[in-house]
Protein backbone atom coordinates (compact mmCIF):
# COMPACT_ATOMS: atom_id res chain seq x y z
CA UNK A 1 47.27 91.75 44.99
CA UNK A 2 44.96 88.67 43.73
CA UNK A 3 43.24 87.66 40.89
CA UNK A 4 39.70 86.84 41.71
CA UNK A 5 36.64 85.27 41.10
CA UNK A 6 34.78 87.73 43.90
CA UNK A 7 35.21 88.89 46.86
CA UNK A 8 38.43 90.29 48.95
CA UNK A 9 41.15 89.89 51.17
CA UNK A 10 41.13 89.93 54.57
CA UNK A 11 42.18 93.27 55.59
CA UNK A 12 44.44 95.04 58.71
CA UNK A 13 41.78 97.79 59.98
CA UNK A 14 39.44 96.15 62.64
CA UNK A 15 37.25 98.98 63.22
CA UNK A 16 36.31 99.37 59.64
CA UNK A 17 35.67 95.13 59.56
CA UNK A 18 33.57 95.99 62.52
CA UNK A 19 31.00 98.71 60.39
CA UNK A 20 31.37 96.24 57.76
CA UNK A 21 29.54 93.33 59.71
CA UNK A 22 27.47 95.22 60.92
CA UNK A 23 26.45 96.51 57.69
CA UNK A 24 26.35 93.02 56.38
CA UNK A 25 24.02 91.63 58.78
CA UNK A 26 21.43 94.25 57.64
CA UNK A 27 21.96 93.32 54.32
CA UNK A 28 21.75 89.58 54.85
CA UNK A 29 18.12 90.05 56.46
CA UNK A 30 16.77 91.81 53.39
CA UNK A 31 18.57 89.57 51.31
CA UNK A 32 16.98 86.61 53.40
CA UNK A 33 13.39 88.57 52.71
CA UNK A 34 14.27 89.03 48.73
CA UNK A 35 15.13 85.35 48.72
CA UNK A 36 12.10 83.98 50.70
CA UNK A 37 9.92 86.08 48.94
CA UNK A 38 11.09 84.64 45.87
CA UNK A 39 10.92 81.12 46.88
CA UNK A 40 7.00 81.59 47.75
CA UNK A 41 6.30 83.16 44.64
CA UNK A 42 8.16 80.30 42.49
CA UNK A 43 6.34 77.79 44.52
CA UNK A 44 2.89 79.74 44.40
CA UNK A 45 3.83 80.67 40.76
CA UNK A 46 4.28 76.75 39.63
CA UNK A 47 0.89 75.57 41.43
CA UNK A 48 -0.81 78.57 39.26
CA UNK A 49 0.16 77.46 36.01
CA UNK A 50 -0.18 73.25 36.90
CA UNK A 51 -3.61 73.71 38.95
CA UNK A 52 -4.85 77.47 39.16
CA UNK A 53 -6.72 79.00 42.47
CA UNK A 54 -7.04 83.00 43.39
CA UNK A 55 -5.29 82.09 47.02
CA UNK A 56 -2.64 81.03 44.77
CA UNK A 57 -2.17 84.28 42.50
CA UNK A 58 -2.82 85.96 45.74
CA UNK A 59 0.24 84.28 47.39
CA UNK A 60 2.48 84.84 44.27
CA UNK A 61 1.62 88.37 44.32
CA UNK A 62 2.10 88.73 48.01
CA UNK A 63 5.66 86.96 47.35
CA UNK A 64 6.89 88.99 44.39
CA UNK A 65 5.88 92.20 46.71
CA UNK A 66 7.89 90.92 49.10
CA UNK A 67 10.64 89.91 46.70
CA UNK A 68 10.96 93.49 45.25
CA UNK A 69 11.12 94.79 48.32
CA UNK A 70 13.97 92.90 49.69
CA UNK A 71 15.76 93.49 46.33
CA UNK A 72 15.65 97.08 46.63
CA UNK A 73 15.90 97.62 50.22
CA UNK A 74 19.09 94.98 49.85
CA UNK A 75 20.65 97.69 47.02
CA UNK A 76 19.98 100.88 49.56
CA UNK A 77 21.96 98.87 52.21
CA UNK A 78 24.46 97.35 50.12
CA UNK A 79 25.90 101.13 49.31
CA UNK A 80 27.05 101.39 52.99
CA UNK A 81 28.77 97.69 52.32
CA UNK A 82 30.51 98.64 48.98
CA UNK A 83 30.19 100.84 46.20
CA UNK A 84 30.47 99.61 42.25
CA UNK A 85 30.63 100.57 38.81
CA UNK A 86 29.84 98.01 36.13
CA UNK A 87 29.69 97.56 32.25
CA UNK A 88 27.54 99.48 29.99
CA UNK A 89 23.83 98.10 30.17
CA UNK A 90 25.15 95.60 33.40
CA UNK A 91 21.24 95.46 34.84
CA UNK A 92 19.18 94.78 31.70
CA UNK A 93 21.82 91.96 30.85
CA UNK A 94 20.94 90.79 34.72
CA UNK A 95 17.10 91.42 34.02
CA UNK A 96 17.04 89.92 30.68
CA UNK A 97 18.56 86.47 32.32
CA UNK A 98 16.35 86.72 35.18
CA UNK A 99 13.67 87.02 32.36
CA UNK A 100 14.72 84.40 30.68
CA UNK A 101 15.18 82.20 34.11
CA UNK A 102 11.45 82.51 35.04
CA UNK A 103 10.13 81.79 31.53
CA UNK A 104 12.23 78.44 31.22
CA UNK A 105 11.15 77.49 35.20
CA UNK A 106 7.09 78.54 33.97
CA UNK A 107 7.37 77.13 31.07
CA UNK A 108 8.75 73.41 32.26
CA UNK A 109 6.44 73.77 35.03
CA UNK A 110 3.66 74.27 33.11
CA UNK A 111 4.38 71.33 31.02
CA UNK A 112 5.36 68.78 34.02
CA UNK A 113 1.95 69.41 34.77
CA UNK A 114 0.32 68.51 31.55
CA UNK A 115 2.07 65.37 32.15
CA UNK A 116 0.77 64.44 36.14
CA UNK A 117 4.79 64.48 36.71
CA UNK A 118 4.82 63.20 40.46
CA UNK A 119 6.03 65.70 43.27
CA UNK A 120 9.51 64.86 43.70
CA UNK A 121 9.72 65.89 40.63
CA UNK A 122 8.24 69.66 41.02
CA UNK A 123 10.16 70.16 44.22
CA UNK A 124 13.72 69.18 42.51
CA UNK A 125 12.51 71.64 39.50
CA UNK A 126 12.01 74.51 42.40
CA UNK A 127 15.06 73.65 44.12
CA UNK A 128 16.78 73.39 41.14
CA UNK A 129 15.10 76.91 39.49
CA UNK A 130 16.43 78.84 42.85
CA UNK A 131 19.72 77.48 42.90
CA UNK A 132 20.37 78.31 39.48
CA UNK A 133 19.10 82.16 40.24
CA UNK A 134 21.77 82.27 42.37
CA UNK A 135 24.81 80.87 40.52
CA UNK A 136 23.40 82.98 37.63
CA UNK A 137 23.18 86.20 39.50
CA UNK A 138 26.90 85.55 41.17
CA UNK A 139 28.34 84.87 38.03
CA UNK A 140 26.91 87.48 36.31
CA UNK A 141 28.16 90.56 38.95
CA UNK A 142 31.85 88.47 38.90
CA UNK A 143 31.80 89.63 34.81
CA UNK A 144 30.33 92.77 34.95
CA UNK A 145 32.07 94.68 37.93
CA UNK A 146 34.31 97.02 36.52
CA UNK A 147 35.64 98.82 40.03
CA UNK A 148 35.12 98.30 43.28
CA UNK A 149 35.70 99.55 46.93
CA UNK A 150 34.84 98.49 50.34
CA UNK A 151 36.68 98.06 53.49
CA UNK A 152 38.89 95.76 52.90
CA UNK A 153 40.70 97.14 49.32
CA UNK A 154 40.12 97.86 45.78
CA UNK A 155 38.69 95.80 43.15
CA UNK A 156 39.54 96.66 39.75
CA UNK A 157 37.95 94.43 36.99
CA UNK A 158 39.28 91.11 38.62
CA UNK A 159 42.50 92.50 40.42
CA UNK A 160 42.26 92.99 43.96
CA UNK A 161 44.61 95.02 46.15
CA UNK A 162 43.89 95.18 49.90
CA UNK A 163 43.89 98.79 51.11
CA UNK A 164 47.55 98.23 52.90
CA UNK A 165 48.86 97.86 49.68
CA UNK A 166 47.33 100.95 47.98
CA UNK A 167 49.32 104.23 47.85
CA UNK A 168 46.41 106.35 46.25
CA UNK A 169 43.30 106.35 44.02
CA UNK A 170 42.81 108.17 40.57
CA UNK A 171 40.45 109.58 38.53
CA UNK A 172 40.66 111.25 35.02
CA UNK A 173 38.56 111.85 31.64
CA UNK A 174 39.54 109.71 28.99
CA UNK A 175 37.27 110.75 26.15
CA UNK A 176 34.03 111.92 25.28
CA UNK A 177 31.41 110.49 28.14
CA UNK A 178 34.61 107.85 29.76
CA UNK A 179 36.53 108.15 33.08
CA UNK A 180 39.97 106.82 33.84
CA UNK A 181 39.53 105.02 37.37
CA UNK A 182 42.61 103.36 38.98
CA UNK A 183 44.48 101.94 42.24
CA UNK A 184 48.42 102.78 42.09
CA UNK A 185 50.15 99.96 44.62
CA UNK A 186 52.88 100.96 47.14
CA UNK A 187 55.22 98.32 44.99
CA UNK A 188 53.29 97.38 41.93
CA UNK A 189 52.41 98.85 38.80
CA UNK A 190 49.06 101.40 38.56
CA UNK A 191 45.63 99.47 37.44
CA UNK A 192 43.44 101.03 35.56
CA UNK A 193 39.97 100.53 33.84
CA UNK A 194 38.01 102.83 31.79
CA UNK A 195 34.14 103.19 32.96
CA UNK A 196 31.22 104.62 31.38
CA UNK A 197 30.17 108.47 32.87
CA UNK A 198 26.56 106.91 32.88
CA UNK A 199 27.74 104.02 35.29
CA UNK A 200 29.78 106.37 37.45
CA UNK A 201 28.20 108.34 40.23
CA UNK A 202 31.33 110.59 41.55
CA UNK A 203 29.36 111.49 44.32
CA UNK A 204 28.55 108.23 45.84
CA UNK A 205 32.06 107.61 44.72
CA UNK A 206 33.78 110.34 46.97
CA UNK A 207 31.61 109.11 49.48
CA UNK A 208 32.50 105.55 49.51
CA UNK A 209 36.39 106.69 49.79
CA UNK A 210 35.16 108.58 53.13
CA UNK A 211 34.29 105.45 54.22
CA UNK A 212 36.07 102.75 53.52
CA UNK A 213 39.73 104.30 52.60
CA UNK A 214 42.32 104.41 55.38
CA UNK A 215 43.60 108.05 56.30
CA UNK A 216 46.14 109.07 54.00
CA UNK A 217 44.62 107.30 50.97
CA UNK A 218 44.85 110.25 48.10
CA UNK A 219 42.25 110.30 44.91
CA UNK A 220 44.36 112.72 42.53
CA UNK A 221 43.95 112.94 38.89
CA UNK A 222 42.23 115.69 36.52
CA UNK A 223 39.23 115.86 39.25
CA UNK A 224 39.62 115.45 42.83
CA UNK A 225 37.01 115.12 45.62
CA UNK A 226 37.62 115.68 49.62
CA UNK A 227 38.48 112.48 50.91
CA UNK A 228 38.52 111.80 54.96
């Protein structure tokens, strides 16, 4: 077991790595089209507001299409990767900063060119507006991952414990619209964290334990799912 500040341990079964790459690499490609896209519409987005042209709404369009697309192809194929539950209202906090991202970038573009600022200037403003869209959007899903499974262990809040470790899984109601979910080590005390029903999809949940759990890995608790 490990604190964290994302991501897991290296972990013992091979075959499941294996999936997981594989897996990965389709991600990464829609992730690389989410990204690109992006970056064309920020670029075609800035030359809009400092010097306006249809072929340049036209391009922002095309790379916001492209950007949404990515984004939620990237989700669908992130589900065979890992599978999540975060805090309470976790994607309009990630929306609003996006949001809030885009109408700094727009707005200091806008005004570098009411000014004539030169182009080394716009270019370190783009770099600098993507970069930050990352660290944002890293930082943010480190905070607001509750639980966490994929093939390598169990994530719970920042707590990792590779899947060698990890005698059994549990789930139980804790109240009115909550679920108990939790990791009990082989020699380590149970971890626990209490998520939201509305964040929780037990189905997608039992599934990701087919997949990424060694055999022998138990979910018991006040409900219970077939695992394996």
């Amino acid at each position: 077991m490990r604190n964290i500040d994302g991501g897991f341990l290296a972990a013992p079964d091979q075959a499941s790595l294996q999936r997981r790459e594989q897996d990965v690499r389709k991600g990464k490609l829609a992730l690389m089209l989410t990204v690109v896209g992006g970056f064309v519409a920020l670029i075609a987005g800035y030359n809009v507001f400092v010097d306006f042209s249809p072929v340049s709404l036209v391009v922002t369009m095309l790379g916001l299409a492209a950007a949404v697309g990515g984004g939620v192809l990237t989700k669908h194929l992130t589900r065979n990767v890992r599978f999540r539950v975060h805090k309470p209202n976790a994607g309009l906090v990630g929306a609003a900063k996006l949001t809030g991202l885009l109408v700094a970038f727009f707005g200091i573009a806008a005004l570098l060119g009411s000014i004539e600022a030169p182009g080394a200037l716009r270019v370190v403003l783009i770099a600098g507006g993507v970069g930050t869209i990352a660290y944002v959007k890293s930082l943010h899903d480190q905070q607001w991952v509750l639980f966490e499974l994929d093939a390598v262990g169990v994530r719970i809040e920042r707590t990792v414990v590779p899947w060698r470790d990890v005698a059994r899984l549990t789930i139980d109601p804790v109240g009115p619209g909550m679920t108990r979910l939790g990791a009990v080590p082989v020699n380590a005390a149970p971890l626990y964290v209490a998520v939201q029903d509305s964040e929780l999809d037990q189905r997608h949940l039992a599934d990701a334990i087919g997949r990424f759990a060694p055999q022998g890995i138990q979910l018991a608790g006040g409900q219970s799912f077939p695992v394996n």
